[in-house]
C-alpha atoms as a PDB file:
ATOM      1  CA  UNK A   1      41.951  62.204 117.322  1.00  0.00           C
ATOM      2  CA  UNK A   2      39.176  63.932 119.324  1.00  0.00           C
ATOM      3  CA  UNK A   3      36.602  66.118 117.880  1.00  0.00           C
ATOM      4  CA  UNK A   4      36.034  69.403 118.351  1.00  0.00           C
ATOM      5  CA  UNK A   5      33.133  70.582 120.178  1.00  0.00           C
ATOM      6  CA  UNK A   6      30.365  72.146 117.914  1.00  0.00           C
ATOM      7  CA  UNK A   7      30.712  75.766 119.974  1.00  0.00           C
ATOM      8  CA  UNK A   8      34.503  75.962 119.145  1.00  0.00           C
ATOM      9  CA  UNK A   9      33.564  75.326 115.506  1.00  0.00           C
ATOM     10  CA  UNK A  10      31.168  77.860 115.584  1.00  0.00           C
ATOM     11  CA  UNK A  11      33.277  80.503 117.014  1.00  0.00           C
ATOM     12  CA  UNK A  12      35.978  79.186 114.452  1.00  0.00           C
ATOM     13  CA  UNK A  13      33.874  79.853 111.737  1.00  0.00           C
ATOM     14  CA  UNK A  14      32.643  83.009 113.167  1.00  0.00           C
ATOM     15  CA  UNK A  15      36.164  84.806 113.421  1.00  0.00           C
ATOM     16  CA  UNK A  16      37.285  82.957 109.910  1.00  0.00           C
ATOM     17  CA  UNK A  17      34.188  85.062 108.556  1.00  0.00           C
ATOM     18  CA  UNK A  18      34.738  88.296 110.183  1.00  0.00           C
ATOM     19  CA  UNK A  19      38.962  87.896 108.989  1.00  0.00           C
ATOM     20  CA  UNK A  20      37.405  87.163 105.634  1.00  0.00           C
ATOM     21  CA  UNK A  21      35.710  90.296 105.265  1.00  0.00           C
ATOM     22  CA  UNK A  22      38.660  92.677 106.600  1.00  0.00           C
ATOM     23  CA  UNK A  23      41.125  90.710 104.293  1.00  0.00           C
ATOM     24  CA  UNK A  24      43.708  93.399 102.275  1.00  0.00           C
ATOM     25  CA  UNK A  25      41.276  96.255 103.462  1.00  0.00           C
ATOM     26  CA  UNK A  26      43.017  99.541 104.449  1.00  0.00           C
ATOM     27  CA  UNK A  27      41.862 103.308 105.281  1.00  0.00           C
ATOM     28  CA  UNK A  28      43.246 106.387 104.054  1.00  0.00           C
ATOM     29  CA  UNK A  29      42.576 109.822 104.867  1.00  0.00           C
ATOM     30  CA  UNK A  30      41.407 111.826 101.599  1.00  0.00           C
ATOM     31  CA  UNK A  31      41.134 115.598 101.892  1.00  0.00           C
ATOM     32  CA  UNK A  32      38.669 117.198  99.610  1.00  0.00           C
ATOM     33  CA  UNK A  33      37.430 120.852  98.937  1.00  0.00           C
ATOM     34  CA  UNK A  34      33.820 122.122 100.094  1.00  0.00           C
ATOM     35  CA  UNK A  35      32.214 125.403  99.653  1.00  0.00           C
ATOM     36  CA  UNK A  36      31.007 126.914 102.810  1.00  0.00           C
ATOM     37  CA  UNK A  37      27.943 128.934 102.138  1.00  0.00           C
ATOM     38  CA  UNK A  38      27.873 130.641 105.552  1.00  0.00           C
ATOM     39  CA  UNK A  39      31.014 132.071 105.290  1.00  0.00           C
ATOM     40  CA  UNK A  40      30.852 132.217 101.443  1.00  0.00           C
ATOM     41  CA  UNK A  41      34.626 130.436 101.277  1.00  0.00           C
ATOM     42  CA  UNK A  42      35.882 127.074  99.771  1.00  0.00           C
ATOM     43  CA  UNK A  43      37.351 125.170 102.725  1.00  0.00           C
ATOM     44  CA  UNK A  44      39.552 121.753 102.878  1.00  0.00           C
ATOM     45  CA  UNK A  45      37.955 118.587 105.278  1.00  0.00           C
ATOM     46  CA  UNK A  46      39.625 115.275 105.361  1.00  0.00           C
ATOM     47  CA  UNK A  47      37.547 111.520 105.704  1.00  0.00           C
ATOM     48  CA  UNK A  48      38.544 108.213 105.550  1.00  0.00           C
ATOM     49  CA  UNK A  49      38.138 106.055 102.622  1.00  0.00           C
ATOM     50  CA  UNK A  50      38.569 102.469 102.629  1.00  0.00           C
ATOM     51  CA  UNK A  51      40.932 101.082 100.105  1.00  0.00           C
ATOM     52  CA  UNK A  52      41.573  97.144  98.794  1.00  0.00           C
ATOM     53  CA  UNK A  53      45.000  95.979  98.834  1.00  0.00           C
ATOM     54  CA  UNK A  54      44.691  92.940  96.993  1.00  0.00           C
ATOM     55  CA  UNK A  55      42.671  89.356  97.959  1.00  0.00           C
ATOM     56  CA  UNK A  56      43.827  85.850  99.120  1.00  0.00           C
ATOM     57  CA  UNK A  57      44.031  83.292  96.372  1.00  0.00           C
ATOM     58  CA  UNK A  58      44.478  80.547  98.273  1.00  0.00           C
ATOM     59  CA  UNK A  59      45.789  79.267 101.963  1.00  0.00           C
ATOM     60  CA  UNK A  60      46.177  76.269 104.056  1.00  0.00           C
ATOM     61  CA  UNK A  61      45.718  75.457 108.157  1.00  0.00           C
ATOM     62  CA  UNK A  62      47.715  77.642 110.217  1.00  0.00           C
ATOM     63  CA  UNK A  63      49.219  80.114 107.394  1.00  0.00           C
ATOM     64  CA  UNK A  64      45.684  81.047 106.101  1.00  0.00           C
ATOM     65  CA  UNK A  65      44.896  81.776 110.174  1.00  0.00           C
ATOM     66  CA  UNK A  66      48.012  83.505 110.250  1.00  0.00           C
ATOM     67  CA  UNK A  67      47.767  85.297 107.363  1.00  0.00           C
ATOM     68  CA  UNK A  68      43.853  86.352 108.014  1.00  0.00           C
ATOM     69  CA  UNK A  69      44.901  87.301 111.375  1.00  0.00           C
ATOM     70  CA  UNK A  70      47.326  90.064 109.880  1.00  0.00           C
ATOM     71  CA  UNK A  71      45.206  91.513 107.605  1.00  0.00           C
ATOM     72  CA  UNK A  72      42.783  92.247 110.385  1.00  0.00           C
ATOM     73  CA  UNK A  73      45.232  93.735 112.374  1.00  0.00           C
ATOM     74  CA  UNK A  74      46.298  95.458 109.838  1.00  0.00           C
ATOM     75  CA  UNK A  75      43.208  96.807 109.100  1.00  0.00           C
ATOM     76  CA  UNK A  76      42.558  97.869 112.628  1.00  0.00           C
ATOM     77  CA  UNK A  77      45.649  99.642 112.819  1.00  0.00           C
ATOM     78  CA  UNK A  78      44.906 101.977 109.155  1.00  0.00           C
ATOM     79  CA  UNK A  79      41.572 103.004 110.676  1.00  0.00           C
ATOM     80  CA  UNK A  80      43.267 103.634 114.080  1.00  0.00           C
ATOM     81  CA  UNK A  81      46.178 105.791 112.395  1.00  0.00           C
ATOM     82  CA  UNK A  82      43.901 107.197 109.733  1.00  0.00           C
ATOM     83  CA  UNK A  83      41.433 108.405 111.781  1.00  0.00           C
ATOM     84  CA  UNK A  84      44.321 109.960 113.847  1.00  0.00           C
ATOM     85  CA  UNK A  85      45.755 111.989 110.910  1.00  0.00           C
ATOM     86  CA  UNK A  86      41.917 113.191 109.857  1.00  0.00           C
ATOM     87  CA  UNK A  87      40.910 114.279 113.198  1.00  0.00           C
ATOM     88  CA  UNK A  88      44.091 116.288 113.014  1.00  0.00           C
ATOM     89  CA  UNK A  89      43.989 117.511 109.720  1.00  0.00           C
ATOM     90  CA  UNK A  90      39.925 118.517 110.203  1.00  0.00           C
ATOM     91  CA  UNK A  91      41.090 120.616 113.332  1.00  0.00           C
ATOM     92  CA  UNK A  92      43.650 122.329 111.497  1.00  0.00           C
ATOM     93  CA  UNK A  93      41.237 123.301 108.144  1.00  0.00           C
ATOM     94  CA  UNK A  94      38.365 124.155 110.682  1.00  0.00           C
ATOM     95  CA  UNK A  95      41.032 126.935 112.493  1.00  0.00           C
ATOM     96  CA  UNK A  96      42.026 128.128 108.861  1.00  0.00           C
ATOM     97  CA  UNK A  97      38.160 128.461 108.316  1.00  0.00           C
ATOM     98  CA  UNK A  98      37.571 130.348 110.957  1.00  0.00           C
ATOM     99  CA  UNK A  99      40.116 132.554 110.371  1.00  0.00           C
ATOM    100  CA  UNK A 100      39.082 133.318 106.768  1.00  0.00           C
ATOM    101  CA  UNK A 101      35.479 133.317 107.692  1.00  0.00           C
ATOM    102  CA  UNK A 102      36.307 136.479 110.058  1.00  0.00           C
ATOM    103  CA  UNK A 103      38.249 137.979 107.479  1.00  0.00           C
ATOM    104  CA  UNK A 104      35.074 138.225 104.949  1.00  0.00           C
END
């Protein structure tokens, strides 16, 4: 059996770490109400929230790899489709501000 080179162990470690820390995290958009004092009207704005799924209890070789591997993409992909639908939604109550802004 040969051993592994100390860099690929580091860099092992290094992404085992960084899976660690997204494991079972999601983001959801969360729409909340603010008061507007310039245009003396309550409006709507979205952010993102993160949100825990769950956590690993255990794993072993290539399933916990595996299994760290999807959390982090699924991670990335909440924050990418999250952000998406916020953006959106933030347009949208920033037009219906305006409008009722003008109308005051």
């Amino acid at each position: 059996m040969q051993a592994v080179p100390p860099s690929i162990r580091h860099h092992r470690l290094f992404l085992l770490l960084l899976a660690m820390c997204l494991q079972a995290c999601v983001y959801v958009p969360r729409t909340t109400v603010v008061y507007d004092d310039a245009c003396k009207v309550q409006v709507r704005q979205m952010t993102l929230e993160m949100a825990q799924l769950g956590s690993f209890r255990g794993c072993a070789n290539q399933g916990c790899v595996a299994l760290l591997v999807a959390a982090g993409a699924v991670a990335a992909a909440s924050v990418v489709v999250s952000g998406s639908i916020a953006l959106v939604g933030n347009v949208v109550y920033w037009t219906e501000k305006q409008g009722r802004c003008l109308r005051s």
